[in-house]
Protein backbone atom coordinates (compact mmCIF):
# COMPACT_ATOMS: atom_id res chain seq x y z
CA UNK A 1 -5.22 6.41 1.74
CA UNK A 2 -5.80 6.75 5.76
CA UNK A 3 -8.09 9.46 6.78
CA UNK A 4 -6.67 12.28 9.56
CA UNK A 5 -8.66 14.82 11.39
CA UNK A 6 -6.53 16.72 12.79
CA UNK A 7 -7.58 19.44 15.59
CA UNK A 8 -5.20 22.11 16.77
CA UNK A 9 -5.40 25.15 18.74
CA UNK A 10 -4.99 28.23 17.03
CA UNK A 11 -1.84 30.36 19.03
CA UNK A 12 -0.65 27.27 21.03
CA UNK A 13 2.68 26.93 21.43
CA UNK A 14 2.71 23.21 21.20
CA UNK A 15 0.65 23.20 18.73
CA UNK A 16 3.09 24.70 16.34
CA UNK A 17 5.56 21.90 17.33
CA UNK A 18 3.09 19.35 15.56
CA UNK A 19 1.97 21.46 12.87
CA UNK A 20 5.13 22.01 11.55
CA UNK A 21 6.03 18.56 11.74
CA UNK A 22 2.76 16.90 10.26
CA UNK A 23 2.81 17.35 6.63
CA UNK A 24 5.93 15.03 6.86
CA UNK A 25 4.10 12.89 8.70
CA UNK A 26 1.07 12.47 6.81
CA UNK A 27 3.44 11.84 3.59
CA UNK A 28 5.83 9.16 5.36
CA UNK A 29 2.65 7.48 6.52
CA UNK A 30 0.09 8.07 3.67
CA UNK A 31 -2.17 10.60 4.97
CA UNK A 32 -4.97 12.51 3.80
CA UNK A 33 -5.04 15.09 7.16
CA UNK A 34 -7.78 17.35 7.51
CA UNK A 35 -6.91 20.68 9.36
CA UNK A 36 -9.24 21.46 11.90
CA UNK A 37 -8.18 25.01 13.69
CA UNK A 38 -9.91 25.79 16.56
CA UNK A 39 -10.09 28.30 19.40
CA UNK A 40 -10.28 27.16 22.52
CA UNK A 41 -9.36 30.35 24.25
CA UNK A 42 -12.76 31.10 24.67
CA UNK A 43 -12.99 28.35 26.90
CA UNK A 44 -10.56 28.75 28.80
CA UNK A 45 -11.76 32.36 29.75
CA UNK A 46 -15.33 31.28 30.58
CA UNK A 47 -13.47 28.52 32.92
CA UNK A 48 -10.99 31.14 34.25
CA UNK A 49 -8.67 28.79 32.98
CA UNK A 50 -5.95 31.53 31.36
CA UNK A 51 -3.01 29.33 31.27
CA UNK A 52 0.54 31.15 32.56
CA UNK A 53 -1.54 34.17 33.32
CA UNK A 54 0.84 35.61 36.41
CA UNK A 55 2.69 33.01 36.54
CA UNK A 56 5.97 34.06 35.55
CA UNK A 57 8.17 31.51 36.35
CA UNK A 58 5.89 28.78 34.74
CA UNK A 59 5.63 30.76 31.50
CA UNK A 60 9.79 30.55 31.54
CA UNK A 61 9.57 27.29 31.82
CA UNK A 62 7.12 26.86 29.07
CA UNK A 63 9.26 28.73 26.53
CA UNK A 64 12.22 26.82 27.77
CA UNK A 65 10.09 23.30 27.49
CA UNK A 66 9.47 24.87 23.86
CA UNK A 67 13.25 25.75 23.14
CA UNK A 68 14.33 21.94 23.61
CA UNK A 69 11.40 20.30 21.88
CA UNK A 70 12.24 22.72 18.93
CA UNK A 71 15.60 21.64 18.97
CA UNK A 72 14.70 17.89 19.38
CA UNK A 73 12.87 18.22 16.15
CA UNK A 74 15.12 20.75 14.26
CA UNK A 75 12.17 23.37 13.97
CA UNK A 76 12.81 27.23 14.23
CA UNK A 77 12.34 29.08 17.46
CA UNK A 78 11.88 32.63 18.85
CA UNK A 79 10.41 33.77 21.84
CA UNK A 80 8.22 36.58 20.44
CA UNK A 81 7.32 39.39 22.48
CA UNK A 82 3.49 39.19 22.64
CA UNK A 83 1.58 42.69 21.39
CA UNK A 84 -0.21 44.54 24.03
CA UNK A 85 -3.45 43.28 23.31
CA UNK A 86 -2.41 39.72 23.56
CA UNK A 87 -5.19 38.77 26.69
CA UNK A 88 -7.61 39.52 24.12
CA UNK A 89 -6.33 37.54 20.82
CA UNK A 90 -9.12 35.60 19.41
CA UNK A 91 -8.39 35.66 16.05
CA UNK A 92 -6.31 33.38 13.55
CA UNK A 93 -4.12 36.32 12.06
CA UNK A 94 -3.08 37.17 15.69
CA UNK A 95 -1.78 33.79 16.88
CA UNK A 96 1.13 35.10 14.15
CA UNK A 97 3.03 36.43 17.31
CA UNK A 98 3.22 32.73 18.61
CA UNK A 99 4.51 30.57 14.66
């Protein structure tokens, strides 16, 4: 069986279109993924890279991008409203407000 490391962001928005789709994946093409979470929020801060940060009418967009490619694939989506202390969510239970 073929070997898959698979990395994903923890809380990305596309990421949850390919994590939902890949344990079909890996069994229609015989598989054996390894899920590698990762944060790379902390990154992205130390870059000042904070994507759709004041940018409203890019993080529409986004969450419209996200509506189609949802319905493209037949996955479940909801635009959540993100808690208050979203600019600071670093940990894996938190990215709950984004699956």
């Amino acid at each position: 069986m073929a070997k898959l490391d698979f990395w994903y962001s923890i809380g990305s928005t596309y990421s949850y279109l390919t994590v939902m789709r890949m344990g079909d994946y890996a069994r229609d093409n015989g598989l054996d993924v390894t899920w590698r979470p990762f944060d790379v929020r902390h990154i992205m801060v130390a870059q000042k890279n904070i994507p759709f940060r004041d940018k409203p009418v890019k993080t529409a967009y986004m969450w419209r991008d996200m509506e189609r490619r949802a319905e493209l694939y037949g996955l479940p989506i909801r635009v959540p409203r993100p808690p208050i202390r979203f600019r600071t969510c670093r940990w894996p239970t938190e990215s709950r407000y984004w699956a």
